[in-house]
Protein backbone atom coordinates (compact mmCIF):
# COMPACT_ATOMS: atom_id res chain seq x y z
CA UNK A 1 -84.70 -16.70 -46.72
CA UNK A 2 -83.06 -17.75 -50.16
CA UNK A 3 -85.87 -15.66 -51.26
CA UNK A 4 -84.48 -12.23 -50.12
CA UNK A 5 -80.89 -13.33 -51.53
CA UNK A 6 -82.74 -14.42 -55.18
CA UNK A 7 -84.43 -10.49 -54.66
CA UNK A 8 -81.03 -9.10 -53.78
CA UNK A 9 -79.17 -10.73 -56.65
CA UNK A 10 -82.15 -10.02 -59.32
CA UNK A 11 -81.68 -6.32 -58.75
CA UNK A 12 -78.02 -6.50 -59.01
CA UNK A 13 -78.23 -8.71 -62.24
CA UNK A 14 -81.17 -5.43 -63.80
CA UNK A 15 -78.64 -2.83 -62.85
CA UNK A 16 -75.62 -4.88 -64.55
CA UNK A 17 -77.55 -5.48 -67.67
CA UNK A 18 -78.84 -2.12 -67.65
CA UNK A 19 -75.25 -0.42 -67.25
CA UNK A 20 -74.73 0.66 -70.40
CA UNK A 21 -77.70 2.74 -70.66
CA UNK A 22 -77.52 4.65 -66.97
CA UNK A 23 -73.35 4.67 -66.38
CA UNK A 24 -73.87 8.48 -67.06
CA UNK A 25 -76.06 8.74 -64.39
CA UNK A 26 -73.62 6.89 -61.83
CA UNK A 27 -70.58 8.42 -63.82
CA UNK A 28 -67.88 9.84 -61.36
CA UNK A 29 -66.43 11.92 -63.76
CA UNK A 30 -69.29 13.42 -64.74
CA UNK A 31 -69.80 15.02 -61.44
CA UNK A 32 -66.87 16.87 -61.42
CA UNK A 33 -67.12 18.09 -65.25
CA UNK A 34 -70.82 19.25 -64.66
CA UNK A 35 -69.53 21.12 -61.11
CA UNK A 36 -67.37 22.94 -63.31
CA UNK A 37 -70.12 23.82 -65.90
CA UNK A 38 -72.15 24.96 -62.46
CA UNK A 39 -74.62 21.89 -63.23
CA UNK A 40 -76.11 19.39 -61.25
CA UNK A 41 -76.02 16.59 -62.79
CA UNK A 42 -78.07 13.15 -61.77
CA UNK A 43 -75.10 11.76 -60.66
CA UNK A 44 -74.72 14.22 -58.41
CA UNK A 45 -78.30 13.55 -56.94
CA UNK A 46 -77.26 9.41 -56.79
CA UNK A 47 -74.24 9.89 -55.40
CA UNK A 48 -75.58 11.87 -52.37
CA UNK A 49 -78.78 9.59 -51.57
CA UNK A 50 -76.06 6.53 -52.01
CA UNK A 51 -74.76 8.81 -48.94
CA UNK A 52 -77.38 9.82 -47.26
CA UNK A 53 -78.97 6.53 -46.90
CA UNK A 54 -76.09 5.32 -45.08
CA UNK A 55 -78.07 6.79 -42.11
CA UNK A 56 -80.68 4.90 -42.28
CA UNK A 57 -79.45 1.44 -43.62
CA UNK A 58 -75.89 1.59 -43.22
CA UNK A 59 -73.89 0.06 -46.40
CA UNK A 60 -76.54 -1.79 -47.99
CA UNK A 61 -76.73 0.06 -50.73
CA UNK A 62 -73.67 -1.43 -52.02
CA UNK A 63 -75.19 -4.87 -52.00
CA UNK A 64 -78.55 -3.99 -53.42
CA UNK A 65 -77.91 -1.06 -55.81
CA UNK A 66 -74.26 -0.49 -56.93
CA UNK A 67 -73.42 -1.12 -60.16
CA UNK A 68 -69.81 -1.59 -59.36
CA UNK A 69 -71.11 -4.32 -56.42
CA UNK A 70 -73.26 -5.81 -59.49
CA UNK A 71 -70.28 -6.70 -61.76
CA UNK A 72 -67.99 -8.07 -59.03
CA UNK A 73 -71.14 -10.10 -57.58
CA UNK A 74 -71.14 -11.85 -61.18
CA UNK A 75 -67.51 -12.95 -61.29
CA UNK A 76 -67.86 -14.16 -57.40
CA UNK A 77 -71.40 -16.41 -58.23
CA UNK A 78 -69.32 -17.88 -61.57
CA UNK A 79 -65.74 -18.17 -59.51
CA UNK A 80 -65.35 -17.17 -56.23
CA UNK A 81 -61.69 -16.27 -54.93
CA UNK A 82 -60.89 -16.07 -51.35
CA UNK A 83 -60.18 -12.17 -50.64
CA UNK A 84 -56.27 -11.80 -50.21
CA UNK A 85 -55.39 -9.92 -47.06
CA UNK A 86 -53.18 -6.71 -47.72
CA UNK A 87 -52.81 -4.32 -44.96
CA UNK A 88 -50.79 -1.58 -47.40
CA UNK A 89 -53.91 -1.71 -49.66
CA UNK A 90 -56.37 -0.23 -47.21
CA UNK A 91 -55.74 3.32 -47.69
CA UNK A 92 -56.34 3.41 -50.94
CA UNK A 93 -59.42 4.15 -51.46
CA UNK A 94 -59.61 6.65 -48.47
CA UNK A 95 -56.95 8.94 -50.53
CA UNK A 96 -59.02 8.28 -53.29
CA UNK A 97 -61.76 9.47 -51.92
CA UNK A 98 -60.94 12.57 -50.52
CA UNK A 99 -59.08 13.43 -53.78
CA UNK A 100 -62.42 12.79 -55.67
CA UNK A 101 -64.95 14.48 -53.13
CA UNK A 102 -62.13 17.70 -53.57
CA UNK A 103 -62.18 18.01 -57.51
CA UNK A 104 -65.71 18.22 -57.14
CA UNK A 105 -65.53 21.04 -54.53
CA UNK A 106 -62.57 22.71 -55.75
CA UNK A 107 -64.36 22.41 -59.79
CA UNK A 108 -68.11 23.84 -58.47
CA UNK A 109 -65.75 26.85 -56.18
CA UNK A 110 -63.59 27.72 -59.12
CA UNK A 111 -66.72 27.97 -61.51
CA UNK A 112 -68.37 29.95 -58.45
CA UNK A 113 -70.95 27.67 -57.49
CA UNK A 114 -73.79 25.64 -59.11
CA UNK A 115 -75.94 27.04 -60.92
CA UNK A 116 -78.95 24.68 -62.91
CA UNK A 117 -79.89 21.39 -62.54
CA UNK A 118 -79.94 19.13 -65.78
CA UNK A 119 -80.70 15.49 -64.88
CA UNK A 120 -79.32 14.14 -68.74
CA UNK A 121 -76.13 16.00 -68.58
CA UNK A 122 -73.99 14.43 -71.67
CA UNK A 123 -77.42 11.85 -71.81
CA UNK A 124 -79.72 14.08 -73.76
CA UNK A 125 -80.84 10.72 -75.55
CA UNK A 126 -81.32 8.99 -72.11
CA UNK A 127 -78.75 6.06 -73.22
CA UNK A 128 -75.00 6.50 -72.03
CA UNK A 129 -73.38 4.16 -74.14
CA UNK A 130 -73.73 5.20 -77.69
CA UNK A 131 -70.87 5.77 -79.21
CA UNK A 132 -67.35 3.46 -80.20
CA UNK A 133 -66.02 5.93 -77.24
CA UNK A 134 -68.39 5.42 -74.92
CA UNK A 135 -68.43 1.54 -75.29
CA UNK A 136 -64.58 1.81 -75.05
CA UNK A 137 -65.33 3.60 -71.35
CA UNK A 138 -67.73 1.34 -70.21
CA UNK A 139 -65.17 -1.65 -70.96
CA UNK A 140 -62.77 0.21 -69.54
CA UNK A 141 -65.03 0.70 -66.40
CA UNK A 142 -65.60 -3.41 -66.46
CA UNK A 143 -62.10 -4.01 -66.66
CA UNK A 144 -60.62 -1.66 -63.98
CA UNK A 145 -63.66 -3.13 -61.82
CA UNK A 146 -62.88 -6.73 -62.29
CA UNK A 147 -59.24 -6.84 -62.28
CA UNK A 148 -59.04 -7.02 -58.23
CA UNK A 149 -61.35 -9.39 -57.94
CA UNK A 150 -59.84 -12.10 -60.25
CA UNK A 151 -56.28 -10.97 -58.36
CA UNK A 152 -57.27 -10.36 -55.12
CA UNK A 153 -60.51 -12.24 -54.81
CA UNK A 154 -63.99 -11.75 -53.62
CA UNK A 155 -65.26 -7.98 -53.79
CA UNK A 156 -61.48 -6.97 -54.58
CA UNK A 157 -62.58 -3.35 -55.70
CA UNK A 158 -64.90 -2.72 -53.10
CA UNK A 159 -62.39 -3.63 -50.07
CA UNK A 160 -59.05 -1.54 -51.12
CA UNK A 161 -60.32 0.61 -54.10
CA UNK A 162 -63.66 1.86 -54.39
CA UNK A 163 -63.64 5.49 -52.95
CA UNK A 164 -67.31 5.65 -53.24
CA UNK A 165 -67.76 2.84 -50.78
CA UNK A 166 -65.88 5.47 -48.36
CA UNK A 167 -69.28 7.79 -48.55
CA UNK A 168 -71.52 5.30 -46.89
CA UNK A 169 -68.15 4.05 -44.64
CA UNK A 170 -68.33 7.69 -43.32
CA UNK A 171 -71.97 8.11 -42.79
CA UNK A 172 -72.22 4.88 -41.03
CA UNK A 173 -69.48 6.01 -38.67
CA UNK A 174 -71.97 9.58 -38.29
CA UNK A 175 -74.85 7.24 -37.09
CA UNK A 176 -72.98 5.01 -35.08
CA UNK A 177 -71.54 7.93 -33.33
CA UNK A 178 -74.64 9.64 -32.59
CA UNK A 179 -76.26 6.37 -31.94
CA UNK A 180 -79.02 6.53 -34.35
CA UNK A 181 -81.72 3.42 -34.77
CA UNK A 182 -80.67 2.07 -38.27
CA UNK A 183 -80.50 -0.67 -39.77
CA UNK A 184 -77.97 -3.48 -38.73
CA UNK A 185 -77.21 -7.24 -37.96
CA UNK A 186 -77.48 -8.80 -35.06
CA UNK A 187 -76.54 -12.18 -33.47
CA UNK A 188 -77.64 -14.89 -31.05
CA UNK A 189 -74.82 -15.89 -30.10
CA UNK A 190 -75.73 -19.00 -28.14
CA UNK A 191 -76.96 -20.54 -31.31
CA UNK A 192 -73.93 -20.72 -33.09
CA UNK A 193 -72.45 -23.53 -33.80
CA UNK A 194 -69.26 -22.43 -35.39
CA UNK A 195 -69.87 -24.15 -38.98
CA UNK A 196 -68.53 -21.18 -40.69
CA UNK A 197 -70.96 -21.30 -43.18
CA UNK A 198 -71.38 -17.42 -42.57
CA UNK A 199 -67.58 -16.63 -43.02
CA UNK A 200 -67.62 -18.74 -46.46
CA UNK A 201 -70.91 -17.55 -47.90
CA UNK A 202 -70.25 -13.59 -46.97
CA UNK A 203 -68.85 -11.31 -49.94
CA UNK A 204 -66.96 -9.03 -48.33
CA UNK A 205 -64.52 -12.24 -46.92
CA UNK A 206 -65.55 -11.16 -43.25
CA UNK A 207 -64.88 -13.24 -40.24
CA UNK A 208 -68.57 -12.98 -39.64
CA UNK A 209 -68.44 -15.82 -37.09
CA UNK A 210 -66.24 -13.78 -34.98
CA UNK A 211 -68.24 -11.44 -34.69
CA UNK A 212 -70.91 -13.79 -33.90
CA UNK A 213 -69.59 -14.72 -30.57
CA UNK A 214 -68.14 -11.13 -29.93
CA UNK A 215 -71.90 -10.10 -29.51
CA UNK A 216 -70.71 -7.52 -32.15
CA UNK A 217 -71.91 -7.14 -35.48
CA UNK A 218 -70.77 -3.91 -36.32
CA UNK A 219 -68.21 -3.54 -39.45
CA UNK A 220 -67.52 -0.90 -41.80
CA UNK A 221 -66.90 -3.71 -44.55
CA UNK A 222 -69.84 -5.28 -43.85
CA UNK A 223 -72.80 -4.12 -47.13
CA UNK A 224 -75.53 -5.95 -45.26
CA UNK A 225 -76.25 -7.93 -48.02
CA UNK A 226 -77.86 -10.36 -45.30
CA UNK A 227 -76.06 -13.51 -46.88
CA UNK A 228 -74.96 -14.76 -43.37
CA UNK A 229 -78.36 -14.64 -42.32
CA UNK A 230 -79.90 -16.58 -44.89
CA UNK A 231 -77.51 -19.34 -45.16
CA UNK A 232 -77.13 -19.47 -41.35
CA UNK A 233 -78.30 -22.91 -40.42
CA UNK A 234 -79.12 -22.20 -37.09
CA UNK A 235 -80.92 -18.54 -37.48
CA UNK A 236 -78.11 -16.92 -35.66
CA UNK A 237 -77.83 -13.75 -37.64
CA UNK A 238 -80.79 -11.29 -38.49
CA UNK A 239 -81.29 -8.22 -39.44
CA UNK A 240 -82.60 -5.70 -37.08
CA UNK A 241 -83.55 -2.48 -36.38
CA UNK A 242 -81.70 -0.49 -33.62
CA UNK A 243 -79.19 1.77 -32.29
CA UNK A 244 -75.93 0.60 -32.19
């Protein structure tokens, strides 16, 4: 199914070309400025579908729509790095995320709640990069994005820093709980025959072929991109629709 993959990695390459014109709408400062100014912003709106969907089709909004996925994928397709494994790293972007999802709280509470709703917050011209400042922002953005991967390797950002990733962690957690029919990957396990194509043509660096024989395909790291699936030589891995 290189076809799905060439879909996948289309939409990625629009958003990434795209990103100077909508970063206001994905902006994570933004969100907690506007919550301040009792506003809410589109960002606001994104970031809570990006969440919400999570119950439905698990992480794969990180593979199909993140702009932050988009400008790691590049780097990997151009030069791939193997991920580095570092345990200390992990909690990162769990702190990070709970310090981000309380500014926004504490800034709409302290203003004493929202108020209006104004989709082009700070984008009243519908283009966010417009301005020597803003391009310095958005480079800024790129860099702090980037600089994990080409140190750490593949999806660097995503796996130790990316508090936003945590969102969809946590609602995937919810659904798994409650056992909720979503959407997930799933294995044959008696077809495998342990080329490891899967564990060197996934993203996230997973150990996909583990899991493979486990009989489990259930990972919080894993964006369901579906790369496993499509490369898999044997049609082991597929996606499916279940409970978990």
């Amino acid at each position: 199914m290189a076809v799905r993959q060439n879909i996948r990695l289309a939409i990625l390459f629009l958003i990434l070309l795209t990103f100077p014109i909508t970063l206001n709408y994905f902006s994570v400062y933004l969100i907690i400025e506007s919550a301040g100014q009792r506003i809410i912003a589109f960002t606001f709106i994104f970031w809570s579908l990006f969440t919400v969907t999570a119950l439905l089709f698990g992480r794969a909004a990180c593979s199909y729509v993140c702009p932050l996925g988009a400008i790691q994928e590049v780097k990997d397709r151009m030069a791939g790095k193997k991920l580095a494994k570092i345990k200390y790293l992990k909690w990162i972007k769990y702190v990070m995320a709970v310090l981000w999802v309380g500014a926004i709280a504490a800034a709409a509470i302290s203003a004493g709640g929202y108020q209006t709703v104004n989709l082009l917050y700070k984008t009243e011209s519908g283009v966010s990069v417009d301005s020597v400042q803003s391009w310095l922002t958005y480079f800024s953005i790129v860099l702090v994005v980037l600089l994990p991967v080409f140190f750490i390797g593949k999806r660097g950002f995503c796996h130790y820093f990316c508090p936003w990733g945590v969102l969809n962690i946590s609602a995937t957690k919810v659904k798994n709980f409650f056992k909720w029919p979503s959407l997930r990957m799933k294995a044959a396990s008696d077809r495998c025959k342990q080329c490891h194509t899967c564990d060197r043509n996934c993203p996230m660096s997973l150990e996909v072929s583990k899991a493979v024989l486990a009989g489990n395909m259930n990972n919080t790291e894993c964006i369901l991109c579906g790369t496993c699936a499509d490369g898999c030589p044997n049609g082991t891995i597929a996606y499916s629709w279940r409970r978990a």
